[in-house]
Protein backbone atom coordinates (compact mmCIF):
# COMPACT_ATOMS: atom_id res chain seq x y z
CA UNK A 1 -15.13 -0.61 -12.31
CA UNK A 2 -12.61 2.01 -11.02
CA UNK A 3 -11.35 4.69 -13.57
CA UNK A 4 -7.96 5.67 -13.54
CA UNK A 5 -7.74 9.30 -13.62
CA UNK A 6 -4.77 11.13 -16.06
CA UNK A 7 -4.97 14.25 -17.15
CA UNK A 8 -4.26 15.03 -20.54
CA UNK A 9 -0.57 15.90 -21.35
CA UNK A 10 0.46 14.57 -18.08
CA UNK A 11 3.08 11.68 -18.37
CA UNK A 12 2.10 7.97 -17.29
CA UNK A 13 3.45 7.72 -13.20
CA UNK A 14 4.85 4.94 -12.29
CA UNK A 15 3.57 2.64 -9.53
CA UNK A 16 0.86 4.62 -8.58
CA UNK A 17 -2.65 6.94 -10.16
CA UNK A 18 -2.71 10.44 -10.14
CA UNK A 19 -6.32 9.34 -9.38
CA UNK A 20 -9.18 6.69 -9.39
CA UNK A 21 -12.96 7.39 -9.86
CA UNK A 22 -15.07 5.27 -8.13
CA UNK A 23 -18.49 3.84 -7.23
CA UNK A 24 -19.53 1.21 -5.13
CA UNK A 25 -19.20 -0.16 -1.07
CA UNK A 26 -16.24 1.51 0.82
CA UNK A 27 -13.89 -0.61 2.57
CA UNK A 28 -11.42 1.28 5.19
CA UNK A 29 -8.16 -0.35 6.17
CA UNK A 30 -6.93 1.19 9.53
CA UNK A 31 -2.75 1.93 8.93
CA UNK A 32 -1.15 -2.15 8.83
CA UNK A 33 2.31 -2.80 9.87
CA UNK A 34 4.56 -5.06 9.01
CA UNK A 35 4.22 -7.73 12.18
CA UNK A 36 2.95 -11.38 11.72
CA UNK A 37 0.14 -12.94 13.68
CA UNK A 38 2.55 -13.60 16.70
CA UNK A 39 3.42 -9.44 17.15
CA UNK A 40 7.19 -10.36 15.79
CA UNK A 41 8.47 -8.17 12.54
CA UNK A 42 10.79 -9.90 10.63
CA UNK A 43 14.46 -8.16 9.81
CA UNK A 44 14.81 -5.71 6.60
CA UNK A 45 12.27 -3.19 5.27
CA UNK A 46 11.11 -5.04 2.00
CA UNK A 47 10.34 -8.38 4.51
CA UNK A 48 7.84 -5.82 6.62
CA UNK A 49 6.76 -4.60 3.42
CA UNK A 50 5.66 -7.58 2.63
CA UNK A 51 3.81 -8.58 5.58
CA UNK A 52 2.65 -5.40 6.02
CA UNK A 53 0.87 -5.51 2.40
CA UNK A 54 -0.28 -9.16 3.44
CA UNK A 55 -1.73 -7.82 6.42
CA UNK A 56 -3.67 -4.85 4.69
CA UNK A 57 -4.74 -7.71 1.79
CA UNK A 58 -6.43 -9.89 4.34
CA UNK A 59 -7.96 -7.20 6.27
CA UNK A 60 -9.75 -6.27 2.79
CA UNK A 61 -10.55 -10.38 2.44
CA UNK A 62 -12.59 -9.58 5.49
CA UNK A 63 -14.80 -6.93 3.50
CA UNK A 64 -14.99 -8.69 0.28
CA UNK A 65 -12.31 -6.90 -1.05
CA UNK A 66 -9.17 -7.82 -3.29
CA UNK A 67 -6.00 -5.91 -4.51
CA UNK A 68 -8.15 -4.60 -7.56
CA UNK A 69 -10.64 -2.87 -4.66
CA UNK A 70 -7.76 -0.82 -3.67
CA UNK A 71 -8.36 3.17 -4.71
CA UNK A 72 -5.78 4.78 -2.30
CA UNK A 73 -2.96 4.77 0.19
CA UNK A 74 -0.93 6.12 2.24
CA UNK A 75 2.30 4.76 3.05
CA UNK A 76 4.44 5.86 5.82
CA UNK A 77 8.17 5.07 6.44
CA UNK A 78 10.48 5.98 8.70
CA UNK A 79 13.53 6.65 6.39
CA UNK A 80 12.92 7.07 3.00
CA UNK A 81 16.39 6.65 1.75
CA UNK A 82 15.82 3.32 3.16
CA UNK A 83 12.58 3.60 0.79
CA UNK A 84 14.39 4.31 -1.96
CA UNK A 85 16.94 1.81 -1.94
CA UNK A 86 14.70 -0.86 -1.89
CA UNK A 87 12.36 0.59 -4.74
CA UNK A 88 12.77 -2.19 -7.13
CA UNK A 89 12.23 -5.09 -4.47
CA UNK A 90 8.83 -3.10 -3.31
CA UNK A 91 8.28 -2.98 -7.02
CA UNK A 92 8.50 -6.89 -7.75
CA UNK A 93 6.91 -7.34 -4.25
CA UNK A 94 4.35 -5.28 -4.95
CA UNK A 95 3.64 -6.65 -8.17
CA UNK A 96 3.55 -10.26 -6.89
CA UNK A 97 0.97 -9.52 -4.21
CA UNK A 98 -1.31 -6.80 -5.51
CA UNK A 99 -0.63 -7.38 -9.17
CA UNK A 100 -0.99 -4.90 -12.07
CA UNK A 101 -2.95 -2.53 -10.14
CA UNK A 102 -1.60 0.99 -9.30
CA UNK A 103 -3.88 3.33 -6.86
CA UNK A 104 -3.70 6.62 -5.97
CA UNK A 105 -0.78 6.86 -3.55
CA UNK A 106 1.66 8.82 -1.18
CA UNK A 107 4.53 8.20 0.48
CA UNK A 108 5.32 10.20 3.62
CA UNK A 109 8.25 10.30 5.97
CA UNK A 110 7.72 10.13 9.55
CA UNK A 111 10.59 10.43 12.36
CA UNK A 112 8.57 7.26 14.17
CA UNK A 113 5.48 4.71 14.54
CA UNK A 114 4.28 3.66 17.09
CA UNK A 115 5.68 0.25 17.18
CA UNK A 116 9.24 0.94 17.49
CA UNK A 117 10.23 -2.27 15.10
CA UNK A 118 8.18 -0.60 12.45
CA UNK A 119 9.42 0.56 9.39
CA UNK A 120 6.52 1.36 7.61
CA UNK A 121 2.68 1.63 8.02
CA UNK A 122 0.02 1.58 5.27
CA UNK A 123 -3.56 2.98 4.99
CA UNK A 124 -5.53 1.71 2.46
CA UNK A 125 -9.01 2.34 0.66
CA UNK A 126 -10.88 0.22 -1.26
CA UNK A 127 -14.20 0.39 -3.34
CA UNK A 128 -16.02 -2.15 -4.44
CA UNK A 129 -18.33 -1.70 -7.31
């Protein structure tokens, strides 16, 4: 089992750990995007969140790992007023597909990906115990 690290006096984040302790088999996630099988992205930023969080969940599927494996990511958007905006869609998204499970996380700003349609990009670790 994963422990969620908070240090003492520190107020409860939101969405995310501070930290998680954890033992058990690794499972790395190379940084998912938000295209489907075909290589098309669908229109608006929470839509490739979506798929892009689909993407990472059935990569871990393929190393025995669920949304409760997850210990860290990194998220990576290209406009994070665009981010922002949509914080409360990501949140109910989020909470739909990965559930009640908040890892360690950062967001980072980046002028581009790769794939030009991409609007975000998500590393993710997972531990299984």
């Amino acid at each position: 089992m994963n422990q969620v690290l908070l240090p003492e006096g520190w107020p409860r984040p939101r969405g995310y750990s501070n930290g998680i302790a954890a033992n058990g088999r690794m499972v790395f996630v190379a940084g998912q995007i938000g295209w489907d099988t075909a290589g098309q992205f669908p229109q608006g930023f929470v839509a490739q969140v979506r798929q892009t969080l689909a993407n990472t969940l059935a990569v871990l599927a393929e190393g025995g790992a669920g949304p409760e494996h997850i210990v860290r990511m990194t998220w990576y958007v290209v406009d994070k007023r665009e981010y922002l905006a949509d914080l409360h869609e990501i949140g109910a998204a989020w909470r739909e597909m990965v559930g009640p499970h908040y890892p360690a996380m950062a967001v980072i700003e980046v002028r581009g990906l790769i794939e030009d349609a991409a609007r975000v990009e998500i590393e993710t670790t997972a531990v299984i115990g």
